[in-house]
N, C-alpha and C. Protein backbone atom coordinates (compact mmCIF):
# COMPACT_ATOMS: atom_id res chain seq x y z
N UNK A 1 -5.56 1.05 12.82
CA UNK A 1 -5.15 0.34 11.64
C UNK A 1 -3.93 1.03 11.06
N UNK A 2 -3.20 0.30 10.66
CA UNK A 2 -1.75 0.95 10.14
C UNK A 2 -1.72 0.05 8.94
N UNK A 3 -1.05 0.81 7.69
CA UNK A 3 -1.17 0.68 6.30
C UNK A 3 0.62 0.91 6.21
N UNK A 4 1.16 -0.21 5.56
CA UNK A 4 2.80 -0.07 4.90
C UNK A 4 2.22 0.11 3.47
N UNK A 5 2.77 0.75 2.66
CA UNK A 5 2.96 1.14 1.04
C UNK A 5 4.10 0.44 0.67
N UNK A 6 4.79 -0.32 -0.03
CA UNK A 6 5.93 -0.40 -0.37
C UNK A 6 5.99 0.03 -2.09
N UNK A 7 6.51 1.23 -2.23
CA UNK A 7 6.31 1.35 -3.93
C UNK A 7 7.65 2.43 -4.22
N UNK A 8 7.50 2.83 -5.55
CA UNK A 8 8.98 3.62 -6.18
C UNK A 8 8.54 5.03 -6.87
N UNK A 9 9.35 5.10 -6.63
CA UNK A 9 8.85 6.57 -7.79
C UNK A 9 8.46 6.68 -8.90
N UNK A 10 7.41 7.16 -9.43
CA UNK A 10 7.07 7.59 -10.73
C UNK A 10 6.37 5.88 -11.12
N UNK A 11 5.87 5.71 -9.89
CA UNK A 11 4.54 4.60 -10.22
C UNK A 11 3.33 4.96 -10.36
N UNK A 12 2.71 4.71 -11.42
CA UNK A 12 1.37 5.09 -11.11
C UNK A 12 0.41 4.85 -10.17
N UNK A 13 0.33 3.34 -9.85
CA UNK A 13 -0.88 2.79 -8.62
C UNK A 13 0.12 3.22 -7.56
N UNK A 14 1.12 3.61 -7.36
CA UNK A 14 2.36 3.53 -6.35
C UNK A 14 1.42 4.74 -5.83
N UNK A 15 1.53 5.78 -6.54
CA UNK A 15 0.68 7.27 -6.37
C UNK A 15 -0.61 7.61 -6.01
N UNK A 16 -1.39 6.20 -6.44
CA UNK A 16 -2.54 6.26 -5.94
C UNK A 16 -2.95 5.38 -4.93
N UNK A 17 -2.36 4.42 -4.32
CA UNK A 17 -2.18 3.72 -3.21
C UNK A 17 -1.96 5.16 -2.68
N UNK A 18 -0.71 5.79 -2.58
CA UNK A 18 -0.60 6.82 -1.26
C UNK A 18 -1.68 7.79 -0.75
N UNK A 19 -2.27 8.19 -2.38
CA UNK A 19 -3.27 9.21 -2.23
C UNK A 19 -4.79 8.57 -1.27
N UNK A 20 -5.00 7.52 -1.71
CA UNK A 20 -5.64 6.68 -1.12
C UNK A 20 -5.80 6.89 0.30
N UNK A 21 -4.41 6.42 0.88
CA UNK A 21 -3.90 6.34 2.12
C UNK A 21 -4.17 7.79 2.79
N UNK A 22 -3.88 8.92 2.21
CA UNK A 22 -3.64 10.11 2.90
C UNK A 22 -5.10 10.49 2.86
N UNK A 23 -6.01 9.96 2.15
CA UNK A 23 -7.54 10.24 1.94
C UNK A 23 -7.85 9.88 3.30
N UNK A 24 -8.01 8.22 3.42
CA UNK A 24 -8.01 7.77 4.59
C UNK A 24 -7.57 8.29 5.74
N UNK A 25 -6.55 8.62 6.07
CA UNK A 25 -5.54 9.08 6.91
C UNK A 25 -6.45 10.50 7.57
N UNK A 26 -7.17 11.32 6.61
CA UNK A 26 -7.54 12.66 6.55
C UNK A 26 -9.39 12.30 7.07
N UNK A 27 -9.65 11.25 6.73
CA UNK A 27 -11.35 10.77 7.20
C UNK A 27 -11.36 9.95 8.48
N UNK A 28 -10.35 9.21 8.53
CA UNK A 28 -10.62 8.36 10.13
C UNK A 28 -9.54 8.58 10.57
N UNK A 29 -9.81 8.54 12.16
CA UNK A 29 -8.80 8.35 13.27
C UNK A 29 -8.09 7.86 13.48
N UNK A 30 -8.67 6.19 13.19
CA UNK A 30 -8.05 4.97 13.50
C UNK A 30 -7.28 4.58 11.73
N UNK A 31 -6.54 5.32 11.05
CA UNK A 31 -6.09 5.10 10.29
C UNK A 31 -4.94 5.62 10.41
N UNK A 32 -3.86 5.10 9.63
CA UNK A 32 -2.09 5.74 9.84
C UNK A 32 -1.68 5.08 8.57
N UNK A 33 -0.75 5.30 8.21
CA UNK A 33 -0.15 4.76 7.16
C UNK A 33 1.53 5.23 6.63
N UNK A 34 2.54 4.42 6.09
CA UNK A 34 3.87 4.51 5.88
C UNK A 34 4.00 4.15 4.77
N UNK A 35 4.66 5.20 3.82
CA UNK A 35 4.95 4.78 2.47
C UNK A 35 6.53 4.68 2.20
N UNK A 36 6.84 3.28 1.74
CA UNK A 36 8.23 2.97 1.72
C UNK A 36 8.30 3.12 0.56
N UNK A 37 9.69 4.16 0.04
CA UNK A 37 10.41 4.57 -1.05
C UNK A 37 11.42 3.19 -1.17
N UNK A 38 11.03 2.16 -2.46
CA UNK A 38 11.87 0.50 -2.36
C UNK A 38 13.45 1.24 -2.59
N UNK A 39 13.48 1.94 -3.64
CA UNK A 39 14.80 2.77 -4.45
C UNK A 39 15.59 3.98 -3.20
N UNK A 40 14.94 4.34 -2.78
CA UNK A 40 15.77 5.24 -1.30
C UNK A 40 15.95 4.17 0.12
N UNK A 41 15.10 3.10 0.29
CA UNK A 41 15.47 2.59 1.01
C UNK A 41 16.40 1.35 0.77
N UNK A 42 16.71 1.32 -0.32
CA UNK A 42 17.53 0.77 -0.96
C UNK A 42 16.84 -0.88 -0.53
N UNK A 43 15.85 -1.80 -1.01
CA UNK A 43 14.84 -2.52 -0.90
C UNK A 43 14.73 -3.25 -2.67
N UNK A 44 15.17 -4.36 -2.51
CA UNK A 44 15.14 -5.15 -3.80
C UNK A 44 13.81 -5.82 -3.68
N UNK A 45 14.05 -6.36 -5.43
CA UNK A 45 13.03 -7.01 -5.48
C UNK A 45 12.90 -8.20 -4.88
N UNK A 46 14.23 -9.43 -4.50
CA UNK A 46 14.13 -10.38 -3.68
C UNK A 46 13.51 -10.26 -1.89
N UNK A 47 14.11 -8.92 -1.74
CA UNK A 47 13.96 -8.37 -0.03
C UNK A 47 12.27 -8.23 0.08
N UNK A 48 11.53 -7.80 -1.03
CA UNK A 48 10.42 -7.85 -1.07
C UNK A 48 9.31 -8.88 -1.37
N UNK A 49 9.92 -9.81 -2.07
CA UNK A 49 9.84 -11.14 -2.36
C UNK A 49 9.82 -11.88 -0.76
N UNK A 50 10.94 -11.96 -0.14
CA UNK A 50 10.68 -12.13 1.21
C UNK A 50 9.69 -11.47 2.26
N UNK A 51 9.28 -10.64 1.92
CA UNK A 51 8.40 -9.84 2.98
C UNK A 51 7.33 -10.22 3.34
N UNK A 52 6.93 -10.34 1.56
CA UNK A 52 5.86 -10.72 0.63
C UNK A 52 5.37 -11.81 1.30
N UNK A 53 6.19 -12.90 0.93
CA UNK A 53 6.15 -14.54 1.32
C UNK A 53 5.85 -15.31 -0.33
N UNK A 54 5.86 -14.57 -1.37
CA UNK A 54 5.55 -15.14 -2.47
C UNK A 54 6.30 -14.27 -3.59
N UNK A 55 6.53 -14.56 -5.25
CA UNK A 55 7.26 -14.05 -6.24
C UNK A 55 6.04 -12.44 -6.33
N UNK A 56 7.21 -11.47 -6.54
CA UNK A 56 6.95 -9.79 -6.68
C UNK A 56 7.18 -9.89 -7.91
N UNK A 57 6.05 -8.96 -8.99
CA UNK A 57 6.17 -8.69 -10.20
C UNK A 57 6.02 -7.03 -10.33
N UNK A 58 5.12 -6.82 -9.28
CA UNK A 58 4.91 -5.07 -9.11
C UNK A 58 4.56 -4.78 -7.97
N UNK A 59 4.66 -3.19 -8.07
CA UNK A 59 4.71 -2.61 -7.25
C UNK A 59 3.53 -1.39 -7.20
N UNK A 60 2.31 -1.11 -6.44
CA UNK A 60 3.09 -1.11 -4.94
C UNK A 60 2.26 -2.67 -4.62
N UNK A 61 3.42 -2.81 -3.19
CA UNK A 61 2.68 -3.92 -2.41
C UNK A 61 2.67 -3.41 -0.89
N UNK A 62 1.01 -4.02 -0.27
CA UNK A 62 0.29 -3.03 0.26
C UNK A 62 0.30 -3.82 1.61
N UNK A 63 0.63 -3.46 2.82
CA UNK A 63 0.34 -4.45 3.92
C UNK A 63 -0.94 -3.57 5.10
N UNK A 64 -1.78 -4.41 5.61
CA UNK A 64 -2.81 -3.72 6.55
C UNK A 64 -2.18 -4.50 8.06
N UNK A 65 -2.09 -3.83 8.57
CA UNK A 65 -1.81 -4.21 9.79
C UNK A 65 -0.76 -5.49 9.90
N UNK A 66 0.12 -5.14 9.05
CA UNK A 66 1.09 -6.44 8.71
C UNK A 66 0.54 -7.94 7.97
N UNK A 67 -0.70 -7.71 7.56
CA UNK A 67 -1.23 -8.94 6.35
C UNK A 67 -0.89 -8.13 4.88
N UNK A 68 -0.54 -9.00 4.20
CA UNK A 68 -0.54 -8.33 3.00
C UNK A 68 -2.09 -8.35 2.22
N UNK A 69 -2.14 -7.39 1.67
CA UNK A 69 -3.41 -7.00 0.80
C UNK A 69 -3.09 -7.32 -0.55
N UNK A 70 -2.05 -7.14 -0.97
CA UNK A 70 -1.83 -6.85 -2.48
C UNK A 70 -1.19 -5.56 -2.74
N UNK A 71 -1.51 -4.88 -4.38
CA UNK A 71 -1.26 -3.70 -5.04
C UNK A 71 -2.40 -2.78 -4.47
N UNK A 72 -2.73 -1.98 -5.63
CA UNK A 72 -3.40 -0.84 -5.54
C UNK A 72 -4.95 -0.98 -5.76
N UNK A 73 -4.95 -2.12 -6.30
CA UNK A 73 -6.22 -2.47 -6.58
C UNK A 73 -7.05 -3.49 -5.93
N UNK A 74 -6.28 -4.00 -5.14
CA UNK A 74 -6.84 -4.93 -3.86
C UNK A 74 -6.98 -4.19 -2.76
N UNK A 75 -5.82 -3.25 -2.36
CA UNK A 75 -6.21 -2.56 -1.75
C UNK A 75 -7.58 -1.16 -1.44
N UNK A 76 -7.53 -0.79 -2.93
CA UNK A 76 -9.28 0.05 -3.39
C UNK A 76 -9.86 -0.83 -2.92
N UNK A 77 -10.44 -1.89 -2.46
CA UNK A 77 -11.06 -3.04 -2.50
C UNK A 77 -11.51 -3.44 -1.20
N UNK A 78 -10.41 -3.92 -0.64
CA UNK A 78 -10.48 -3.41 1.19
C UNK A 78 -11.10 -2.48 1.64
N UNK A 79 -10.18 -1.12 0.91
CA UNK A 79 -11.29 0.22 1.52
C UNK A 79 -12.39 -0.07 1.57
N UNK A 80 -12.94 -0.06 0.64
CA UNK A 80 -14.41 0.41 -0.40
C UNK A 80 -15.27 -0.78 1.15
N UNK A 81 -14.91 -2.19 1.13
CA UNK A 81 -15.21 -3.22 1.56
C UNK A 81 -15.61 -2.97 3.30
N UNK A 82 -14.06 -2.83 4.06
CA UNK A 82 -14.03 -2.34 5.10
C UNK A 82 -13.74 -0.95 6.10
N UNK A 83 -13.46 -0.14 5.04
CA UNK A 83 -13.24 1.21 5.51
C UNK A 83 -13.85 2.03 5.20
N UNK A 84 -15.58 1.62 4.51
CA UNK A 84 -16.47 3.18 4.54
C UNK A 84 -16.01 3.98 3.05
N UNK A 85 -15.02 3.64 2.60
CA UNK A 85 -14.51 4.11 0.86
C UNK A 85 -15.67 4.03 -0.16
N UNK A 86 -15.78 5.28 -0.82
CA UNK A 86 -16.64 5.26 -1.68
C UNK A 86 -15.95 5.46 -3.53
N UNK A 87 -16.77 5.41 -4.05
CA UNK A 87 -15.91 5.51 -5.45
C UNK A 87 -16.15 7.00 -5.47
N UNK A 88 -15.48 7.69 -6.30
CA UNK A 88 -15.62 8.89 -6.42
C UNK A 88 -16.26 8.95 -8.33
């Protein structure tokens, strides 16, 4: 399973999407994950809008294996759902 992040600096869910990810990353095998900096990769809000397939209001936006999930909180959600994630 491979996880895209797309988020910016000094986001909050941006930060916890990653932490998330590196949790994951650190418990299963079959997990990987890429966190895209939108502002270093120089990545607008329309370019993401396209990615998307629908209007971007925030960030982060979360793709699983190239489906989109959502933010940070759809993505907790997935985990929890299909990846064995527990609440802490």
């Amino acid at each position: 399973m491979f996880v895209v992040i797309f988020g910016r600096p000094a986001c909050p869910f941006c930060v916890r999407a990653k932490e998330l990810a590196e949790k994951l990353k650190e418990e299963r095998d079959d997990f990987n994950y890429r966190y895209v900096d939108i502002h270093a990769e120089g990545i607008s809000k329309a370019d993401l809008e396209k990615t998307v397939g629908k209007p971007v209001e925030t960030v982060p936006q979360i793709f699983v294996d190239q489906d989109h999930v959502g933010g940070f909180t759809e993505f907790e959600a997935y985990a929890k759902a299909n990846l064995g994630l527990y609440s802490e």
